[in-house]
PDB file of N, CA and C in Angstrom:
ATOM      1  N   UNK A   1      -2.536  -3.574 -15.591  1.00  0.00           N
ATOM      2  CA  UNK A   1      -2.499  -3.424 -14.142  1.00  0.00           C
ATOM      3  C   UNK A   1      -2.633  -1.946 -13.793  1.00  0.00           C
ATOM      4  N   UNK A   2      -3.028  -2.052 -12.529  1.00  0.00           N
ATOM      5  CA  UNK A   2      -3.798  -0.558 -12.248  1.00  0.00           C
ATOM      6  C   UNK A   2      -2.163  -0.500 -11.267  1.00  0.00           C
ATOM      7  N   UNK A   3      -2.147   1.132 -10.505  1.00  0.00           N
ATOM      8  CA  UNK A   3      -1.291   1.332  -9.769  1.00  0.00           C
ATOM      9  C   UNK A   3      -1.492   1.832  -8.349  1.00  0.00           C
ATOM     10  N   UNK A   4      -1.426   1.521  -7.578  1.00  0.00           N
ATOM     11  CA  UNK A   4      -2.187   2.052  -6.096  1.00  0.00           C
ATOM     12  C   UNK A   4      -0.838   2.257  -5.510  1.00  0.00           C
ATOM     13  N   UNK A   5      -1.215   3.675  -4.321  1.00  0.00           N
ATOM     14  CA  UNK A   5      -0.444   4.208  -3.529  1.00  0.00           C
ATOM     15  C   UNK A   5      -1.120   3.668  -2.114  1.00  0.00           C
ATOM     16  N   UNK A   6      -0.397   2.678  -1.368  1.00  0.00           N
ATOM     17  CA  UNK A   6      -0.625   2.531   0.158  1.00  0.00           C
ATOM     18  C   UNK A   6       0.151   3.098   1.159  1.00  0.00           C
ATOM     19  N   UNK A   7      -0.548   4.137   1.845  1.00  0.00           N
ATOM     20  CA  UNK A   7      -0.488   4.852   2.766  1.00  0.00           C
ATOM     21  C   UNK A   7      -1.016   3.884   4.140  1.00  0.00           C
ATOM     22  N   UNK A   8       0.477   3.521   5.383  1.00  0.00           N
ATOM     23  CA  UNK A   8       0.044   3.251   6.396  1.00  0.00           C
ATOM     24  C   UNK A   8       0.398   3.578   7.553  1.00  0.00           C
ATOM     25  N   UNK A   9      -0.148   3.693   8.849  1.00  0.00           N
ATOM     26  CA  UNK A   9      -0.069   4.161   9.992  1.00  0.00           C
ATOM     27  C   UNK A   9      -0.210   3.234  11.475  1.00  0.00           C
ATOM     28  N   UNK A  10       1.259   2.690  11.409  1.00  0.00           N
ATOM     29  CA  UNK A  10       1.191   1.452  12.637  1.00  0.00           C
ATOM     30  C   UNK A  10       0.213   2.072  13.633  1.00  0.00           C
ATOM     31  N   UNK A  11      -0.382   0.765  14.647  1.00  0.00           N
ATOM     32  CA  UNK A  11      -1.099   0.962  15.642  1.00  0.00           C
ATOM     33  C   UNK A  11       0.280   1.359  16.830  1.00  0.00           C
ATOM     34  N   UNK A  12       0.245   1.996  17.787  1.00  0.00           N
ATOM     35  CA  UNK A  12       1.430   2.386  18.966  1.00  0.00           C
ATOM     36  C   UNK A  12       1.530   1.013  18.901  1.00  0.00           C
ATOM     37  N   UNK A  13       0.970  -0.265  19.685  1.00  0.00           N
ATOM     38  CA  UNK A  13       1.642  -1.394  20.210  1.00  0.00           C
ATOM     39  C   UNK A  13       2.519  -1.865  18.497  1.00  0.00           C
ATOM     40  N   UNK A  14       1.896  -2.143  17.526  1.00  0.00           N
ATOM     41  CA  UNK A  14       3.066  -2.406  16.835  1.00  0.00           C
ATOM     42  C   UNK A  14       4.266  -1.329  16.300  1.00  0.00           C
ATOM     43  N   UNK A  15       4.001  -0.275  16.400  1.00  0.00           N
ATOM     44  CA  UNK A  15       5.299   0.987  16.121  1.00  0.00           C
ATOM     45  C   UNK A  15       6.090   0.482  17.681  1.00  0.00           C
ATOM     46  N   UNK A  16       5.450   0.370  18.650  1.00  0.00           N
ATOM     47  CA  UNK A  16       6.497  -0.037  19.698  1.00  0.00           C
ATOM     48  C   UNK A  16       7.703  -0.921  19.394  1.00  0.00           C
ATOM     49  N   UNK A  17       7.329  -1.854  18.885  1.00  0.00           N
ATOM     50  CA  UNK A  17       8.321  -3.262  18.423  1.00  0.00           C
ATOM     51  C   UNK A  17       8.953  -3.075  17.803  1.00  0.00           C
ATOM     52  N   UNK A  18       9.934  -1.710  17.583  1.00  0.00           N
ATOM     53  CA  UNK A  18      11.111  -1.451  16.877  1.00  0.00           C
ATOM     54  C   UNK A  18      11.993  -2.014  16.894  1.00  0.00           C
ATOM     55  N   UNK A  19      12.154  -3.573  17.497  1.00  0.00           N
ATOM     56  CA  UNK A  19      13.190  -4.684  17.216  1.00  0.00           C
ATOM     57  C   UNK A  19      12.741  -5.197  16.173  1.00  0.00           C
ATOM     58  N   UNK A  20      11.316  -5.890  16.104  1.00  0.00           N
ATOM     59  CA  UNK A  20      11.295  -6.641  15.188  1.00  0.00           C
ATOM     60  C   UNK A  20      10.594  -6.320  13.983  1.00  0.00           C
ATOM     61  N   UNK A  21      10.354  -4.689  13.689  1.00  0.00           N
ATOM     62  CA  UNK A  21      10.111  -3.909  12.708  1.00  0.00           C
ATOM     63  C   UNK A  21      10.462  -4.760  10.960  1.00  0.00           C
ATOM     64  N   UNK A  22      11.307  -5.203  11.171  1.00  0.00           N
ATOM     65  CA  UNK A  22      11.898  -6.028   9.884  1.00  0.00           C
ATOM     66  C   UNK A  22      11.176  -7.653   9.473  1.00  0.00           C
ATOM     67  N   UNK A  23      11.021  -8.216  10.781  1.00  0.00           N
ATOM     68  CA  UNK A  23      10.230  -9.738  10.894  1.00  0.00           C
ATOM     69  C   UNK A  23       8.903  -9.107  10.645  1.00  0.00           C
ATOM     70  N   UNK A  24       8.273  -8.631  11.284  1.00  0.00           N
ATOM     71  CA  UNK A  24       6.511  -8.058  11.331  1.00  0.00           C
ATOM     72  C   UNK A  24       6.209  -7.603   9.506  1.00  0.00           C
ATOM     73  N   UNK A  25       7.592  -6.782   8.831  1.00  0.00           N
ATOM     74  CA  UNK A  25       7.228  -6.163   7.596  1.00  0.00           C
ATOM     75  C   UNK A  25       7.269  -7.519   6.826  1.00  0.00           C
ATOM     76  N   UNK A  26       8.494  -8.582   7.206  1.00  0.00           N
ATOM     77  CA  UNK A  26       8.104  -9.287   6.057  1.00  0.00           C
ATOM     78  C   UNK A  26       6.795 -10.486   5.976  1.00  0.00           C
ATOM     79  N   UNK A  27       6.773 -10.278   7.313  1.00  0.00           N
ATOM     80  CA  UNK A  27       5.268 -11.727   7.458  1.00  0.00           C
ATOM     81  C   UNK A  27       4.420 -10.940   7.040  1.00  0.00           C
ATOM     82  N   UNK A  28       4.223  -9.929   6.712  1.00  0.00           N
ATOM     83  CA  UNK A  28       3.323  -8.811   5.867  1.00  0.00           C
ATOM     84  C   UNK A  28       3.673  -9.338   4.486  1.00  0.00           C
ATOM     85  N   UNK A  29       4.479  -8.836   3.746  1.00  0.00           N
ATOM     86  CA  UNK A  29       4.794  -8.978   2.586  1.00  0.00           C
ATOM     87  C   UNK A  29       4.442 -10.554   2.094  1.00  0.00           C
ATOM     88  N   UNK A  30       4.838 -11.264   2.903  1.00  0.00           N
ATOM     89  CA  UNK A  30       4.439 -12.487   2.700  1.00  0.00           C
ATOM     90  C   UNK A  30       2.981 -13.018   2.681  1.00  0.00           C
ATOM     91  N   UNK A  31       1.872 -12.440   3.433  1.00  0.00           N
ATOM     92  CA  UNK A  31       0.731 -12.751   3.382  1.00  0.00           C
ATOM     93  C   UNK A  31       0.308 -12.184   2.263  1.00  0.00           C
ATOM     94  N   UNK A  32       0.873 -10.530   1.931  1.00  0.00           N
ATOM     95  CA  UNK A  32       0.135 -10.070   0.807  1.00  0.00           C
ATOM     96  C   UNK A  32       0.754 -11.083  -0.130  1.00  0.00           C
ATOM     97  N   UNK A  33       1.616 -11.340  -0.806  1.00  0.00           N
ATOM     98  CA  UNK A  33       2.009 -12.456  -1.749  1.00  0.00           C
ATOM     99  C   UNK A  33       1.299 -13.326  -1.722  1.00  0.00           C
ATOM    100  N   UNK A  34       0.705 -13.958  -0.985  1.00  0.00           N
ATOM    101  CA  UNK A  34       0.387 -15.209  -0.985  1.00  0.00           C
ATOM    102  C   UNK A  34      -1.468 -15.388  -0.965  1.00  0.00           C
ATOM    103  N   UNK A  35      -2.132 -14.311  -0.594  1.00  0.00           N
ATOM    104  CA  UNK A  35      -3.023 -13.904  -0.172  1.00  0.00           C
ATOM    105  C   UNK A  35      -3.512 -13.170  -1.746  1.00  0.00           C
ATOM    106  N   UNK A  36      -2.195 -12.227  -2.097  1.00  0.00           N
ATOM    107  CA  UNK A  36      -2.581 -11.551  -3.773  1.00  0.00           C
ATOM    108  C   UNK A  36      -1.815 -11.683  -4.669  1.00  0.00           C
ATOM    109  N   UNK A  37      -1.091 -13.041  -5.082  1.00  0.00           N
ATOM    110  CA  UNK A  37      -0.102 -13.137  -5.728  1.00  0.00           C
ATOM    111  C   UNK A  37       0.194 -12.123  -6.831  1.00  0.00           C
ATOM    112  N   UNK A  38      -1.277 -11.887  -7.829  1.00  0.00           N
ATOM    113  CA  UNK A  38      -0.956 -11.210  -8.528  1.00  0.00           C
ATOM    114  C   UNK A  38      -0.587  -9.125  -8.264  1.00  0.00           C
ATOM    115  N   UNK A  39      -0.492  -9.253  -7.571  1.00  0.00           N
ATOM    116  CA  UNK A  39       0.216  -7.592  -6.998  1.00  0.00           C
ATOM    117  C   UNK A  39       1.741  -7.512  -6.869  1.00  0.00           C
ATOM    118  N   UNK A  40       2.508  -6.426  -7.636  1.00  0.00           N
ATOM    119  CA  UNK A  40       3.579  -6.206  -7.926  1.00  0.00           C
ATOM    120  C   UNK A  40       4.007  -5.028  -6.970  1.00  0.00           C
ATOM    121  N   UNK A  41       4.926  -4.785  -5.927  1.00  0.00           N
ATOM    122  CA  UNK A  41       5.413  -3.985  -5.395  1.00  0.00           C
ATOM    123  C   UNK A  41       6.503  -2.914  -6.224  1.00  0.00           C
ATOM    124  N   UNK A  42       6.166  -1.694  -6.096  1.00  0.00           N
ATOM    125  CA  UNK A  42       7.217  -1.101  -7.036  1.00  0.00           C
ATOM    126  C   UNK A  42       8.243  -0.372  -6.489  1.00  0.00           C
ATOM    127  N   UNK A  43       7.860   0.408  -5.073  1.00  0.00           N
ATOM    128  CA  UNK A  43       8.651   0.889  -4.162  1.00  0.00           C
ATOM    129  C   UNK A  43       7.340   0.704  -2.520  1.00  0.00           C
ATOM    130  N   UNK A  44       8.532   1.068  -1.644  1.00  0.00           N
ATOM    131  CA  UNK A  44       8.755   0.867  -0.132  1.00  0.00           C
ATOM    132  C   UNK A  44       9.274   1.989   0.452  1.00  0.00           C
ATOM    133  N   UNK A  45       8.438   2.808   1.444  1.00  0.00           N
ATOM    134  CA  UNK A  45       9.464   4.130   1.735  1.00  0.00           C
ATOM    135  C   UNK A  45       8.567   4.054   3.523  1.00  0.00           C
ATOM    136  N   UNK A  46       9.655   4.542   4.064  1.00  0.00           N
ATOM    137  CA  UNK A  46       8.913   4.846   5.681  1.00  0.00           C
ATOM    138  C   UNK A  46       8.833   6.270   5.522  1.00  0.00           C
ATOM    139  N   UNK A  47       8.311   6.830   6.502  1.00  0.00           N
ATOM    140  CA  UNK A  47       8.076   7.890   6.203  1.00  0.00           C
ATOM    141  C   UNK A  47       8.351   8.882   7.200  1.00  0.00           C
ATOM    142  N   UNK A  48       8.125  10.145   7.578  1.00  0.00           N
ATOM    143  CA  UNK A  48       8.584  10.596   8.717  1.00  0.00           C
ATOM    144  C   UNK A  48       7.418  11.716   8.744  1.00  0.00           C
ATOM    145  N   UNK A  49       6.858  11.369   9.499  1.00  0.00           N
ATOM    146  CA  UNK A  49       5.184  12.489   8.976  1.00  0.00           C
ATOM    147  C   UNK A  49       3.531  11.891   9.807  1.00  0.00           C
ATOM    148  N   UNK A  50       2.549  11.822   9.008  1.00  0.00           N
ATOM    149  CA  UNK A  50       1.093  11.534   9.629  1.00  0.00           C
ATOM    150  C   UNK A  50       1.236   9.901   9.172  1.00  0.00           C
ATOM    151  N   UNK A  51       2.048   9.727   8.070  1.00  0.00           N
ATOM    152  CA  UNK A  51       1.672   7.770   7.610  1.00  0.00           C
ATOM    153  C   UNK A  51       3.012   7.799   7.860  1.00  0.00           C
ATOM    154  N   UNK A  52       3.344   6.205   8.046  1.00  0.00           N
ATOM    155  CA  UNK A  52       4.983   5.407   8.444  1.00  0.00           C
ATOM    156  C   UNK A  52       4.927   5.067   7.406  1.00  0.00           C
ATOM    157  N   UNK A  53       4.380   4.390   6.481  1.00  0.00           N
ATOM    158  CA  UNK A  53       5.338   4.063   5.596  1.00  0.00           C
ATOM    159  C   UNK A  53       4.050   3.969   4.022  1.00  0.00           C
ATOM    160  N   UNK A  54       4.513   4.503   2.729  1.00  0.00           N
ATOM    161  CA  UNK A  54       4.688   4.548   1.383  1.00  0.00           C
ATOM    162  C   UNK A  54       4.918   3.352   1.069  1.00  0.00           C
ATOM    163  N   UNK A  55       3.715   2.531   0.200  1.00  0.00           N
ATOM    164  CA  UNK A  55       3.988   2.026  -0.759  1.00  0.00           C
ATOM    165  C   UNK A  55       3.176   2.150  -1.936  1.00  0.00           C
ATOM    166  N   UNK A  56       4.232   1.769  -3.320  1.00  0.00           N
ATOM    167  CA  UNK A  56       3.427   2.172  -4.405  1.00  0.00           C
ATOM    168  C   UNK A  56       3.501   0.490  -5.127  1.00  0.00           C
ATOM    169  N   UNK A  57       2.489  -0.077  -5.404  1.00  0.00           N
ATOM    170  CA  UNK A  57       2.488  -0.739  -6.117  1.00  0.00           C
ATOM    171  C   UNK A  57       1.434  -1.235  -7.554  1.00  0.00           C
ATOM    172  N   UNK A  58       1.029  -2.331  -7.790  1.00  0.00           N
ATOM    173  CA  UNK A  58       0.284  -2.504  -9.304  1.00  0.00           C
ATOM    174  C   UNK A  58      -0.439  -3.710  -8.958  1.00  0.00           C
ATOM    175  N   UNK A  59      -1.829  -3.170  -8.627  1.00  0.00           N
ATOM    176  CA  UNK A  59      -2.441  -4.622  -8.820  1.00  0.00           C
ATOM    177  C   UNK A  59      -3.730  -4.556  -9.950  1.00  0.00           C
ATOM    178  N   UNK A  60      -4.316  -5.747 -10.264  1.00  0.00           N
ATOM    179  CA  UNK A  60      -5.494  -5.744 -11.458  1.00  0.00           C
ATOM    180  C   UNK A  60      -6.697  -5.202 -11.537  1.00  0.00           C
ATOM    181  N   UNK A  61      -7.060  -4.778  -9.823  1.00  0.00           N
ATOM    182  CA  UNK A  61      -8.165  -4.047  -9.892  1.00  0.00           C
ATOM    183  C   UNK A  61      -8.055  -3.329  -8.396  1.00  0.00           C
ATOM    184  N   UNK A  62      -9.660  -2.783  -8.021  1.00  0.00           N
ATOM    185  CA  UNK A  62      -9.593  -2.227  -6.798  1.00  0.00           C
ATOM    186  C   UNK A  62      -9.722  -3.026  -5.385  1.00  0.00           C
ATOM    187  N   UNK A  63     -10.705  -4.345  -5.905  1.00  0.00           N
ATOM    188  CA  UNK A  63     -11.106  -5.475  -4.798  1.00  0.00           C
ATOM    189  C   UNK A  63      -9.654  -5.949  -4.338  1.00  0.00           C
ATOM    190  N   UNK A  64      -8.741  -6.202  -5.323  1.00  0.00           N
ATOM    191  CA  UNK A  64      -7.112  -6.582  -4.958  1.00  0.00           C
ATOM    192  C   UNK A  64      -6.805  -5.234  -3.733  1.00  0.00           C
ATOM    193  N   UNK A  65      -6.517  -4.220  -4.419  1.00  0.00           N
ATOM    194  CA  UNK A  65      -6.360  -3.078  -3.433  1.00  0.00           C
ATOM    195  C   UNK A  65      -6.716  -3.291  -2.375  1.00  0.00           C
ATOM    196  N   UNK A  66      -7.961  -3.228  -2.306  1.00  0.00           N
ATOM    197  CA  UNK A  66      -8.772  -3.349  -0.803  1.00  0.00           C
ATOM    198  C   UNK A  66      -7.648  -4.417  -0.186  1.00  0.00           C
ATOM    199  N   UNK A  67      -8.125  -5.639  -0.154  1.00  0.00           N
ATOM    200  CA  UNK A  67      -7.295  -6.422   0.223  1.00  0.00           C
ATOM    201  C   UNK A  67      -6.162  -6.621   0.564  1.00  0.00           C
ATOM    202  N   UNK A  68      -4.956  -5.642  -0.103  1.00  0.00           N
ATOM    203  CA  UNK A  68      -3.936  -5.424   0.462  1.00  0.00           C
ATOM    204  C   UNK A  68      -3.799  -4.329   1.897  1.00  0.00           C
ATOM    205  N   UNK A  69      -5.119  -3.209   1.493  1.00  0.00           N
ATOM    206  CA  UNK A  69      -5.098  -2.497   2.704  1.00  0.00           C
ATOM    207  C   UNK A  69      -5.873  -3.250   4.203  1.00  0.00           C
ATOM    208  N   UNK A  70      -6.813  -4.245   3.740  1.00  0.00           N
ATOM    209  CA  UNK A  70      -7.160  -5.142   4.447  1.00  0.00           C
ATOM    210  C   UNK A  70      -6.236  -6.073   5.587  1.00  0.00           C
ATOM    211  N   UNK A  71      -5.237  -6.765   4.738  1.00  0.00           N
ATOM    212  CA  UNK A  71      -4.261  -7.581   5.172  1.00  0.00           C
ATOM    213  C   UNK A  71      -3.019  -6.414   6.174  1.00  0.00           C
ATOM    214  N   UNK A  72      -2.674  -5.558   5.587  1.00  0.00           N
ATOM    215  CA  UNK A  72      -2.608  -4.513   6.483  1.00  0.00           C
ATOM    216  C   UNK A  72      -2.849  -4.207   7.985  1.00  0.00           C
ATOM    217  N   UNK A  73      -4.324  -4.184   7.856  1.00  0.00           N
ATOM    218  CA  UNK A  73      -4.972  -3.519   9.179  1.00  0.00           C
ATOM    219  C   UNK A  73      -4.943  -4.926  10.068  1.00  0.00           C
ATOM    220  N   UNK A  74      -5.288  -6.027   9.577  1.00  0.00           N
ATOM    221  CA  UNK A  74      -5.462  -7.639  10.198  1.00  0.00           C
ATOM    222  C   UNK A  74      -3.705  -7.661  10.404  1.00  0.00           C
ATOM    223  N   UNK A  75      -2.903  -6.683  10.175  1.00  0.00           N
ATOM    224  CA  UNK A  75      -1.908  -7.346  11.075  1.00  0.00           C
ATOM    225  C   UNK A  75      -1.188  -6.082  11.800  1.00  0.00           C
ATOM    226  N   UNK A  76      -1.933  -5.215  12.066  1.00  0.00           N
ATOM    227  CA  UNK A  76      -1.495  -4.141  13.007  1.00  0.00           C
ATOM    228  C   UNK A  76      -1.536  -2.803  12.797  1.00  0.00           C
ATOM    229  N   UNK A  77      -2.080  -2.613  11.336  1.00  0.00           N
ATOM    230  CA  UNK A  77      -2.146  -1.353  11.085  1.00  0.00           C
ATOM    231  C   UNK A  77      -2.971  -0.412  11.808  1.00  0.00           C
ATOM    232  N   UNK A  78      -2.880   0.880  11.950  1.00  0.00           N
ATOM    233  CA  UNK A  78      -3.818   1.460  12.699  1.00  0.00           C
ATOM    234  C   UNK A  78      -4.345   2.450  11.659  1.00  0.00           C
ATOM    235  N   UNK A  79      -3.694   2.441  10.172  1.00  0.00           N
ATOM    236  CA  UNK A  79      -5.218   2.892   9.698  1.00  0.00           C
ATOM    237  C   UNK A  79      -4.317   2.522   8.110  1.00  0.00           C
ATOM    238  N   UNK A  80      -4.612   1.922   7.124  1.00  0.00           N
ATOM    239  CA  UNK A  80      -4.118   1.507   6.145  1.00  0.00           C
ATOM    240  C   UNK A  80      -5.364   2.174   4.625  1.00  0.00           C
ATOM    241  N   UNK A  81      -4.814   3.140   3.740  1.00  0.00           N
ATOM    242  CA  UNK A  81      -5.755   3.328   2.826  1.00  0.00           C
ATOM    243  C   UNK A  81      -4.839   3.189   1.324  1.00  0.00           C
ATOM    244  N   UNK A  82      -5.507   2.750   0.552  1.00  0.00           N
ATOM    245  CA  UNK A  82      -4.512   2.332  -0.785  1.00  0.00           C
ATOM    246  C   UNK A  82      -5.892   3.549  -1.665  1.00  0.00           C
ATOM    247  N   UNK A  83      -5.144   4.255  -2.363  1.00  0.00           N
ATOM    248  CA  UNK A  83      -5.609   5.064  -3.311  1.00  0.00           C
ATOM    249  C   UNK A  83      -4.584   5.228  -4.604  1.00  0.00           C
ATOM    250  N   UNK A  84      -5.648   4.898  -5.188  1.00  0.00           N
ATOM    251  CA  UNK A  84      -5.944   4.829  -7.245  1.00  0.00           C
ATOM    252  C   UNK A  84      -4.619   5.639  -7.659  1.00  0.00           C
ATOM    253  N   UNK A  85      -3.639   5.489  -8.594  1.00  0.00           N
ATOM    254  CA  UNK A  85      -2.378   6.461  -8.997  1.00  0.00           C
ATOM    255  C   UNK A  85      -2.978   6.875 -10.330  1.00  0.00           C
ATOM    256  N   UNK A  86      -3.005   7.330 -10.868  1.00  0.00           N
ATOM    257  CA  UNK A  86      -3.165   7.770 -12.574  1.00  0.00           C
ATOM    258  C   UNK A  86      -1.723   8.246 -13.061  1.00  0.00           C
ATOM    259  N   UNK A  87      -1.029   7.427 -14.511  1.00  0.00           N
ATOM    260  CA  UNK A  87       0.017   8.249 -14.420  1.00  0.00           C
ATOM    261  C   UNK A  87      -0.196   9.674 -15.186  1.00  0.00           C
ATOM    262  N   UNK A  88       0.783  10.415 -15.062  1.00  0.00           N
ATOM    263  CA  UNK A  88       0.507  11.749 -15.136  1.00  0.00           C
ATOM    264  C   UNK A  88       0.322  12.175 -16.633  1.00  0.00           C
ATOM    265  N   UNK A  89       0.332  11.544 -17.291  1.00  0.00           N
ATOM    266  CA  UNK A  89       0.660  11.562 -19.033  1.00  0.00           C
ATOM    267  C   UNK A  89      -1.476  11.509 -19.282  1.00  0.00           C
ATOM    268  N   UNK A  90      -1.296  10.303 -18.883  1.00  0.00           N
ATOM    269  CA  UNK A  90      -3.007   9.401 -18.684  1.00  0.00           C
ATOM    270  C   UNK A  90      -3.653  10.346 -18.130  1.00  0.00           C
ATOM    271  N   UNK A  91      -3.542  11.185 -17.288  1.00  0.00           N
ATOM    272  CA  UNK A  91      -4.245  12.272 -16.537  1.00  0.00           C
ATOM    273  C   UNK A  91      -4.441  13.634 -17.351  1.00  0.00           C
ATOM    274  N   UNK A  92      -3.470  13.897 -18.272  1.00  0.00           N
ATOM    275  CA  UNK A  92      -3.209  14.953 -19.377  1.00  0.00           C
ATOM    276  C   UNK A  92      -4.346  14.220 -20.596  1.00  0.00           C
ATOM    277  N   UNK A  93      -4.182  13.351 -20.840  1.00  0.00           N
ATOM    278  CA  UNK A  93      -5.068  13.002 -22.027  1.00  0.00           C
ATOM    279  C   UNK A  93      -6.239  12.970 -21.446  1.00  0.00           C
ATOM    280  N   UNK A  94      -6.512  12.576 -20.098  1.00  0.00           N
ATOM    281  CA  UNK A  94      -8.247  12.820 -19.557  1.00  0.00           C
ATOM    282  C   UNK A  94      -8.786  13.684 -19.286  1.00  0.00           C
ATOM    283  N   UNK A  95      -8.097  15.047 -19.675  1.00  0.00           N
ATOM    284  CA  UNK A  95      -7.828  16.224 -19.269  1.00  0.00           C
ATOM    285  C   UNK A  95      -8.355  17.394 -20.619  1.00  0.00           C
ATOM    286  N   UNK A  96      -7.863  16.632 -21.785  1.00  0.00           N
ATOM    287  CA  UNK A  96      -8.159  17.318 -22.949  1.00  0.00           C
ATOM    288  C   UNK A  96      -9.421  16.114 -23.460  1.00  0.00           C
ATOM    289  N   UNK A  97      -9.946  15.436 -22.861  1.00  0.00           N
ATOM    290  CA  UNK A  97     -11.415  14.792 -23.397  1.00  0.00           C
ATOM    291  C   UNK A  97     -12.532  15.446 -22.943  1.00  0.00           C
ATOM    292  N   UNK A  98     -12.276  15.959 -21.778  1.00  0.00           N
ATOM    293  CA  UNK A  98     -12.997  17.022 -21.420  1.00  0.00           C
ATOM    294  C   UNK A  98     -13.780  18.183 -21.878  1.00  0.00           C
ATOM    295  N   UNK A  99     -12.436  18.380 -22.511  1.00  0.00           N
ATOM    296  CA  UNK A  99     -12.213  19.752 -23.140  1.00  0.00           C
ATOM    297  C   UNK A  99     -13.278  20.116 -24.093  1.00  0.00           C
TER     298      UNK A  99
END
């Protein structure tokens, strides 16, 4: 499994709905489940900055990715991008092939 970082940025009308901030995240979570079963969530962070909220998770390829940033935007995101993680070890050894 590959590891992707999703970076997202509610649209105003859904950042408005700070009641039901908690219902909206999980009918999210739930479509991606069900929609990409095979994708593993590893962490969840909001954020306080240009994106609301960090997530890092593991799915099998990039078309999965897409799709999670997809499912995303189809439910309010106002701009959702999932980009590629390398871990940092893996990045050192691609580093001296170079070489």
């Amino acid at each position: 499994m590959k590891t992707f970082i999703l970076m997202t940025k509610l649209s105003p009308e859904i950042a408005a709905k700070v009641q039901e901030r908690a219902e909206l995240g999980r009918a999210w979570l739930e479509e991606v489940k069900a929609k990409c079963p095979e994708v593993k969530f590893v962490a969840h962070y909001a954020l306080l900055g240009d994106y609301d909220f960090l997530d890092i998770y593991e799915a099998p390829d990039e078309e999965t990715a897409a799709k999670v940033s997809l499912i995303s935007l189809s439910n309010g995101a106002f701009a959702a991008e999932s980009w590629t993680a390398i871990p940092y070890k893996r990045f050192v050894e691609i580093t001296k092939e170079i070489c």
